[in-house]
Protein backbone atom coordinates (compact mmCIF):
# COMPACT_ATOMS: atom_id res chain seq x y z
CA UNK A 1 104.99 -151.04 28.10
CA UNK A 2 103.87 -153.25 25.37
CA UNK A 3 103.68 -156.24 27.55
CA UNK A 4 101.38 -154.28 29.69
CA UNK A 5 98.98 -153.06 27.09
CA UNK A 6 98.57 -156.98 25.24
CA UNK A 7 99.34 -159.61 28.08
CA UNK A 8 98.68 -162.47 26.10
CA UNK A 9 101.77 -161.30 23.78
CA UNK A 10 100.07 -161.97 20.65
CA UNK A 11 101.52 -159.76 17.84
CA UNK A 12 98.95 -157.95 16.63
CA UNK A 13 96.82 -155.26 19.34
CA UNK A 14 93.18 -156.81 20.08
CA UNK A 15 90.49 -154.35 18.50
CA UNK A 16 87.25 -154.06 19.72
CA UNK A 17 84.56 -155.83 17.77
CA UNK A 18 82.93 -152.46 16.45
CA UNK A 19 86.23 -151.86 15.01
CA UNK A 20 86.78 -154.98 13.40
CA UNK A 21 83.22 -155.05 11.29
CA UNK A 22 83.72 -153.22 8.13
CA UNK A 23 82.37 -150.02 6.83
CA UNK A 24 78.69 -149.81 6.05
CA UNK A 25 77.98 -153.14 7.21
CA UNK A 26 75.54 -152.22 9.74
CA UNK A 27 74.03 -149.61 7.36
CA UNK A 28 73.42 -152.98 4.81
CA UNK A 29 72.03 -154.85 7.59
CA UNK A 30 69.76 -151.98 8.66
CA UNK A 31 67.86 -151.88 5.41
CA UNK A 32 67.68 -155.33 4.51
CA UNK A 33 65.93 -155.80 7.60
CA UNK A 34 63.56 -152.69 6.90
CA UNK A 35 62.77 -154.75 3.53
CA UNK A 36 62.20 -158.05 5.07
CA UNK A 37 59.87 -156.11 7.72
CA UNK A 38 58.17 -154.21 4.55
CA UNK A 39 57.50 -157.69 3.29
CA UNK A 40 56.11 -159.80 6.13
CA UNK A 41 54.09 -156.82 6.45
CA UNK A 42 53.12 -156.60 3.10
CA UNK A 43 52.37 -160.14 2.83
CA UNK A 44 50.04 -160.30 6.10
CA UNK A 45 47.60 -157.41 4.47
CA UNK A 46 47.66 -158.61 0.81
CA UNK A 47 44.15 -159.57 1.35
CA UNK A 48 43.07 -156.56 2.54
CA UNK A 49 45.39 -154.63 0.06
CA UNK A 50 43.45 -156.89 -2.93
CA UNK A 51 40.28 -156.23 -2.10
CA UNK A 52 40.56 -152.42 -1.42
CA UNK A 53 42.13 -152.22 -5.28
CA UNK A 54 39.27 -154.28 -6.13
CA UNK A 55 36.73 -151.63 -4.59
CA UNK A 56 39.25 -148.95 -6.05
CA UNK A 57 38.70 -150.41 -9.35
CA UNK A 58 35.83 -151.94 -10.18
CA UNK A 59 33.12 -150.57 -12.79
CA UNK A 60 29.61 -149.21 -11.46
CA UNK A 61 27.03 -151.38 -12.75
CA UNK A 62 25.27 -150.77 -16.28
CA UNK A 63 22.11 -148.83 -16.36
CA UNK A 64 18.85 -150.53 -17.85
CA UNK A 65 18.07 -149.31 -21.29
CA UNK A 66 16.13 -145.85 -21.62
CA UNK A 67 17.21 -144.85 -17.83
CA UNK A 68 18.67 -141.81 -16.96
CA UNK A 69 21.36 -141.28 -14.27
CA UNK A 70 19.04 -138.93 -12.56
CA UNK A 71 16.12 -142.00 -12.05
CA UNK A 72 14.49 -140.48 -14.94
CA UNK A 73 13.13 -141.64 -17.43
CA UNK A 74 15.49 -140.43 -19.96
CA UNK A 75 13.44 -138.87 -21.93
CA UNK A 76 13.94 -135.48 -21.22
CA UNK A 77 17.77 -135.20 -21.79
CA UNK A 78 20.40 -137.63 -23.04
CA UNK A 79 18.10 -138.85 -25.79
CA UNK A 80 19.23 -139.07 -29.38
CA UNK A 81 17.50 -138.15 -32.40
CA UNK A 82 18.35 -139.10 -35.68
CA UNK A 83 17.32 -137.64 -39.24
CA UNK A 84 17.52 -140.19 -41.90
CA UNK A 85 18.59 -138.49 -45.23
CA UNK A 86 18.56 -140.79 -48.58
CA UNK A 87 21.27 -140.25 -50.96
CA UNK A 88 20.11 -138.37 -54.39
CA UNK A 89 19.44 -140.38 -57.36
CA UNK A 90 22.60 -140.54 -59.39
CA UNK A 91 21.90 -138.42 -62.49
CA UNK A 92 23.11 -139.74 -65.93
């Protein structure tokens, strides 16, 4: 019966190749290839990625002096008034 089941006698039964690979291999494989997909992709819209955090991040432009956020002239809010106050003469 064994000759039957292996006809090229070799000792050990052929496996099939699923069999043979070891455990978790193909789950390896499968996500290194997601990562090196991630990356090519990545890679191809860095430029576009760049300049979108650029956008994201830049400051807005300073205001000229005396201006006020509204296109006023500042004058009626957001000024600042100061009181000068001298110290007292030092008494001896």
């Amino acid at each position: 019966m064994s000759e039957l089941d292996n006809p090229d006698g070799d000792a050990r039964p052929r496996r099939r190749f699923w069999a043979t690979m070891p455990r978790g291999t193909f789950a390896r494989v499968f996500i290194l290839l997601a990562l090196l997909a991630t990356v090519v992709v990545l890679r191809r819209k860095a430029g576009a990625i760049a300049g979108c955090m650029n956008q994201a991040f830049m400051l807005p432009p300073p205001r000229a002096a005396g201006t006020a956020p509204d296109g006023g002239d500042g004058s009626a809010r957001g000024s600042i008034r100061v009181r000068l106050q001298e110290p007292e003469a030092a008494k001896r």
